[in-house]
C-alpha atoms as a PDB file:
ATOM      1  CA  UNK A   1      30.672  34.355   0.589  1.00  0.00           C
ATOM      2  CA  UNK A   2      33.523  33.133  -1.055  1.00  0.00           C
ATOM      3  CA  UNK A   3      37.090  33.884   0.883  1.00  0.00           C
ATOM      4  CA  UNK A   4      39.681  35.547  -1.186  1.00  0.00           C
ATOM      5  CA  UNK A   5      42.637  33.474   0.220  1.00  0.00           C
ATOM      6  CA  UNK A   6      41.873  31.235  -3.057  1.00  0.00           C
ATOM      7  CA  UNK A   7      43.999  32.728  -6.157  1.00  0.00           C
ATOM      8  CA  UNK A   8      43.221  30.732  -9.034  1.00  0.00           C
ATOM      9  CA  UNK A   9      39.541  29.862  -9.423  1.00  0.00           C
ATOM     10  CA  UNK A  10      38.310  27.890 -12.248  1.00  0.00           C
ATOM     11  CA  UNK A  11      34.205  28.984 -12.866  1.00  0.00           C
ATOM     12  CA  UNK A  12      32.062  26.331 -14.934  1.00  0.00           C
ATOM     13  CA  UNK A  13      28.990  28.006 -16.029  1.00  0.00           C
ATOM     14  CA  UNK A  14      27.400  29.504 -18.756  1.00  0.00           C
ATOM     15  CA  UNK A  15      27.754  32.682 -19.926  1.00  0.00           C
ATOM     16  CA  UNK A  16      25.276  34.398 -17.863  1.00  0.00           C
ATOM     17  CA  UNK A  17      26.680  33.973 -14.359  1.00  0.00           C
ATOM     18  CA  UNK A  18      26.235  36.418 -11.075  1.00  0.00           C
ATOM     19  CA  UNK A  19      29.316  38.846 -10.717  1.00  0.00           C
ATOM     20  CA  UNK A  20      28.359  39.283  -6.938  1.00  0.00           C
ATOM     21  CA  UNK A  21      30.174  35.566  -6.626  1.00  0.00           C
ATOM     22  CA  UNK A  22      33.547  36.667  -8.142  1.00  0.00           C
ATOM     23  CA  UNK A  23      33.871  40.080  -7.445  1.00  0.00           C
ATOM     24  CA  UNK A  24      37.600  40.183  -5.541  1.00  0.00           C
ATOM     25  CA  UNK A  25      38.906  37.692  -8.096  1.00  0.00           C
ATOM     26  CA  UNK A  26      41.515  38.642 -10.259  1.00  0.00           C
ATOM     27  CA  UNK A  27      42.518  35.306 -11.799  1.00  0.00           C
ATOM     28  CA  UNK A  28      39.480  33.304 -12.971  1.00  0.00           C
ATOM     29  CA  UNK A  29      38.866  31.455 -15.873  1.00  0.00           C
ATOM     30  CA  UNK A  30      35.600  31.151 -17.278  1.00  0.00           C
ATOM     31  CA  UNK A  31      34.629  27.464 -18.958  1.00  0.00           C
ATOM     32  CA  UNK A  32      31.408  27.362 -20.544  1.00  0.00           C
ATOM     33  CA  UNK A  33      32.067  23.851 -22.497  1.00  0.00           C
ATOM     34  CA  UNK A  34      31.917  20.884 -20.449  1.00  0.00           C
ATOM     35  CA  UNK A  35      34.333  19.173 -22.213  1.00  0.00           C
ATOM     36  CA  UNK A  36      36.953  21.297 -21.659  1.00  0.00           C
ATOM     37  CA  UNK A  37      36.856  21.323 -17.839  1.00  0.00           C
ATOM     38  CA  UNK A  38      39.581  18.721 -17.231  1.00  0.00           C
ATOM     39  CA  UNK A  39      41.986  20.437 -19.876  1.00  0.00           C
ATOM     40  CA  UNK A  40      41.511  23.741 -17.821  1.00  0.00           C
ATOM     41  CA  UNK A  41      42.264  22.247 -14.446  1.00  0.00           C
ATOM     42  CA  UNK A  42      45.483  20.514 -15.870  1.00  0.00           C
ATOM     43  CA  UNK A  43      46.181  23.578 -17.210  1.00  0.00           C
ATOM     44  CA  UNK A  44      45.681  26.344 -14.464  1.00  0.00           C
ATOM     45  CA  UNK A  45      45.816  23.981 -11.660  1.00  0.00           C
ATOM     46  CA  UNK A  46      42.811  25.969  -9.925  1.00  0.00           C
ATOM     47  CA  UNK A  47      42.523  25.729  -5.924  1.00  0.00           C
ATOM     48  CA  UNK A  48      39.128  26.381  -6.150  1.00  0.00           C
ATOM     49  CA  UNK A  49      36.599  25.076  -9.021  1.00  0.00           C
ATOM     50  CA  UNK A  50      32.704  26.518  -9.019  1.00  0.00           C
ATOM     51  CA  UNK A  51      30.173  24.552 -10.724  1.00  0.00           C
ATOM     52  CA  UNK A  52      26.920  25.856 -11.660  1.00  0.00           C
ATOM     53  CA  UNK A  53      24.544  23.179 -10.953  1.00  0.00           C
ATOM     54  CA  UNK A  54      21.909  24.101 -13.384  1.00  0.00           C
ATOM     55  CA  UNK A  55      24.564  24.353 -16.107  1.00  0.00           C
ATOM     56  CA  UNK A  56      25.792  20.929 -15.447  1.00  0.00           C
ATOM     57  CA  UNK A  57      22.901  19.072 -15.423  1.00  0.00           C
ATOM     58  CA  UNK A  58      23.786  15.380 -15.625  1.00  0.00           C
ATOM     59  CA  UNK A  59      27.348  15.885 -16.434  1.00  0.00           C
ATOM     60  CA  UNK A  60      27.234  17.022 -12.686  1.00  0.00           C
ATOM     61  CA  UNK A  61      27.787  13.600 -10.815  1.00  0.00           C
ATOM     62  CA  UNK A  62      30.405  12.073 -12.832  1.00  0.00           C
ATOM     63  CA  UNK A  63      32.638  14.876 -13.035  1.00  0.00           C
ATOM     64  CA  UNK A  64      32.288  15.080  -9.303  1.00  0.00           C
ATOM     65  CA  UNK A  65      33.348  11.251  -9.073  1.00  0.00           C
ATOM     66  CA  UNK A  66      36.312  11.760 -11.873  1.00  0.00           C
ATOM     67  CA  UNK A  67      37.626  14.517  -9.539  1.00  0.00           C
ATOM     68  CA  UNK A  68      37.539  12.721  -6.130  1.00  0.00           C
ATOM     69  CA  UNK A  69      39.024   9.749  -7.463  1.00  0.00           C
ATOM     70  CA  UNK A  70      41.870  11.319  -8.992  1.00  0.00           C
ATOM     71  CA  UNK A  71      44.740  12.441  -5.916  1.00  0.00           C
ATOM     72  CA  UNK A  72      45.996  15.566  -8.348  1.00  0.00           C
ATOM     73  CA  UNK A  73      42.638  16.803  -7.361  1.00  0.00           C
ATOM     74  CA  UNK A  74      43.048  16.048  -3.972  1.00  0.00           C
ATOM     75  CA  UNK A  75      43.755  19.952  -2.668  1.00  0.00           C
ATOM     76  CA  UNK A  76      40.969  21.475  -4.789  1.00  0.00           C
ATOM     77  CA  UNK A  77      37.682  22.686  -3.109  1.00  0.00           C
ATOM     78  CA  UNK A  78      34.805  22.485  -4.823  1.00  0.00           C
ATOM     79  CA  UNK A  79      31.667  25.032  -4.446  1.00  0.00           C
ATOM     80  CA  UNK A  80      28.455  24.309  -6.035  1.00  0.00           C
ATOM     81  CA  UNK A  81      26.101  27.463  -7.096  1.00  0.00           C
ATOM     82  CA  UNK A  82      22.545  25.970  -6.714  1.00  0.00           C
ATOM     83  CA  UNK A  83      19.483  28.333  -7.582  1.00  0.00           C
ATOM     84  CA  UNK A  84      16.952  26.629  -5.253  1.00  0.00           C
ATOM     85  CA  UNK A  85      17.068  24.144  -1.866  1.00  0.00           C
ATOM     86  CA  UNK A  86      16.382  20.663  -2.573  1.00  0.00           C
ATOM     87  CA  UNK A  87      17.443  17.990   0.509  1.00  0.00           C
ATOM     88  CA  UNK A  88      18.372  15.882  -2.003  1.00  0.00           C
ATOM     89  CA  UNK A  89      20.423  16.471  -4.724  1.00  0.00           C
ATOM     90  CA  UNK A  90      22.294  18.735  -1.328  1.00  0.00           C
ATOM     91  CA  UNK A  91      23.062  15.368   0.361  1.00  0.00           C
ATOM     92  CA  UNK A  92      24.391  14.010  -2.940  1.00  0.00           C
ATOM     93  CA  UNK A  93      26.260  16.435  -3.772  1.00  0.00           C
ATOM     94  CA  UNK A  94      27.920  16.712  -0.233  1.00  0.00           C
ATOM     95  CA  UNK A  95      28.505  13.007  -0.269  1.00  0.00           C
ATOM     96  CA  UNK A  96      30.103  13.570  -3.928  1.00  0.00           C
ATOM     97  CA  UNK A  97      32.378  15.672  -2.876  1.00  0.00           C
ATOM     98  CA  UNK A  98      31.433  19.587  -2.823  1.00  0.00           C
ATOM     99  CA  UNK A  99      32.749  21.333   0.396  1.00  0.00           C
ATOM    100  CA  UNK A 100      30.099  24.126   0.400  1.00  0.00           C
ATOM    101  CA  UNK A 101      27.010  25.162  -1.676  1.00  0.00           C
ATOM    102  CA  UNK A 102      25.746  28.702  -2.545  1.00  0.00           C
ATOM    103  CA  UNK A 103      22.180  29.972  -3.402  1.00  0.00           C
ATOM    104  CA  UNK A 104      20.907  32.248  -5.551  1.00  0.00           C
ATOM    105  CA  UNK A 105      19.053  33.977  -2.157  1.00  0.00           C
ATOM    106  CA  UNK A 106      22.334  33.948  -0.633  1.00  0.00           C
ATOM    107  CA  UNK A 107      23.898  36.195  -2.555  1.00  0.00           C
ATOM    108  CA  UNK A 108      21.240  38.823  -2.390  1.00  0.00           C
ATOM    109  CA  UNK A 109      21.496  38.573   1.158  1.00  0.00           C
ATOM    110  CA  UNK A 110      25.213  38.794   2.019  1.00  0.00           C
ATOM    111  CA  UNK A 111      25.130  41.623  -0.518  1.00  0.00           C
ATOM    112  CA  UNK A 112      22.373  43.847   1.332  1.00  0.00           C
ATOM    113  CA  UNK A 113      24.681  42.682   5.129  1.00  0.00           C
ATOM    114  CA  UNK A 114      27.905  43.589   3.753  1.00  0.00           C
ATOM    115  CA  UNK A 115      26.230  47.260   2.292  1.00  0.00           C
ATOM    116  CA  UNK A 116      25.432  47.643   5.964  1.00  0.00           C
ATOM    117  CA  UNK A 117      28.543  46.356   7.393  1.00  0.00           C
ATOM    118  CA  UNK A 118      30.254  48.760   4.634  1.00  0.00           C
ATOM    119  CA  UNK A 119      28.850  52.190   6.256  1.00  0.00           C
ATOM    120  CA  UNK A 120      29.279  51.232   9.543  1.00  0.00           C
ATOM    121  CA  UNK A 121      32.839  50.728   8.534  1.00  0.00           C
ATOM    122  CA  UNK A 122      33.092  53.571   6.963  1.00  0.00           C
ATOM    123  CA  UNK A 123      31.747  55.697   9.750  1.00  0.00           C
ATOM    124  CA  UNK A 124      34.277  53.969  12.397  1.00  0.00           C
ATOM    125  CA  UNK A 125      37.056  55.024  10.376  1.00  0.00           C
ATOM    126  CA  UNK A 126      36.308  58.284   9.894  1.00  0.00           C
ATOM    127  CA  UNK A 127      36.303  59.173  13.262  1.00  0.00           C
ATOM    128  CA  UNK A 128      39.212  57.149  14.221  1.00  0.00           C
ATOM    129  CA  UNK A 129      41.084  59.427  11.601  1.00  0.00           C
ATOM    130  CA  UNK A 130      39.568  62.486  13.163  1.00  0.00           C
ATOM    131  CA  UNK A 131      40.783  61.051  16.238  1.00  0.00           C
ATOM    132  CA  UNK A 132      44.006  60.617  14.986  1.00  0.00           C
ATOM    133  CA  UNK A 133      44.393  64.303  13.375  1.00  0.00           C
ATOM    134  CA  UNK A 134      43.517  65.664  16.719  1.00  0.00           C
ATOM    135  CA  UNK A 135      46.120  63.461  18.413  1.00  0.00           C
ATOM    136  CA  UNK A 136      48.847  64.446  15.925  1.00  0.00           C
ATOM    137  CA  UNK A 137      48.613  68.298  16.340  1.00  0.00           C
END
């Protein structure tokens, strides 16, 4: 879903957020206030921000705007977590700004392919170490 060549992620939500979004992160910070968002990029200089959309609300589109305008935000991607499709507020939010939005049905998804992707992983290796321990003696 998310590619773990970002390092520093900066997560604007509530409290209640999915894990399955930020599971091979080791430095996030969590903002739950929305007026402390601009402090915490200053701050952690994040290359990747994550706004809950539901969360945001109104506060949504002018943050969006504040961020594009300003060129120390220039190198920062923005995601969007969205619970629903809606053509839309999509559009708008692409046209703001946000290089990629995630579903809630997403994650469910990519969660039941990578289980699958996982064991047939797992099998491979095991017989390429079998393979391998034959070769060796």
């Amino acid at each position: 879903m998310i590619r773990a060549r970002f390092k520093k992620v900066l997560l604007v939500a509530n409290d209640v957020f999915p894990d399955q979004l930020l599971t091979d992160y080791d430095h996030v910070k969590h903002v739950s206030n929305i007026n402390s968002i601009f402090p915490s990029i200053y701050a952690l200089a994040p290359e990747l921000i994550i706004f809950d959309y539901d969360f945001m609300g109104k506060d949504m589109e002018k943050v969006l705007r504040r961020i594009k305008v300003n060129r120390f935000y220039d190198k920062v991607k923005i995601y969007c977590y969205k619970n629903q499709h809606n053509a839309d507020t999509d559009g708008l939010l692409k046209v703001l700004g946000v290089d990629e939005l995630i579903y809630k049905d997403e994650l469910t998804k990519h969660k039941t392919e990578k289980t699958v992707m996982n064991s047939v992983n797992s099998f491979f290796d095991a017989n390429v170490l079998k393979w391998a321990g034959s070769v060796a003696n």
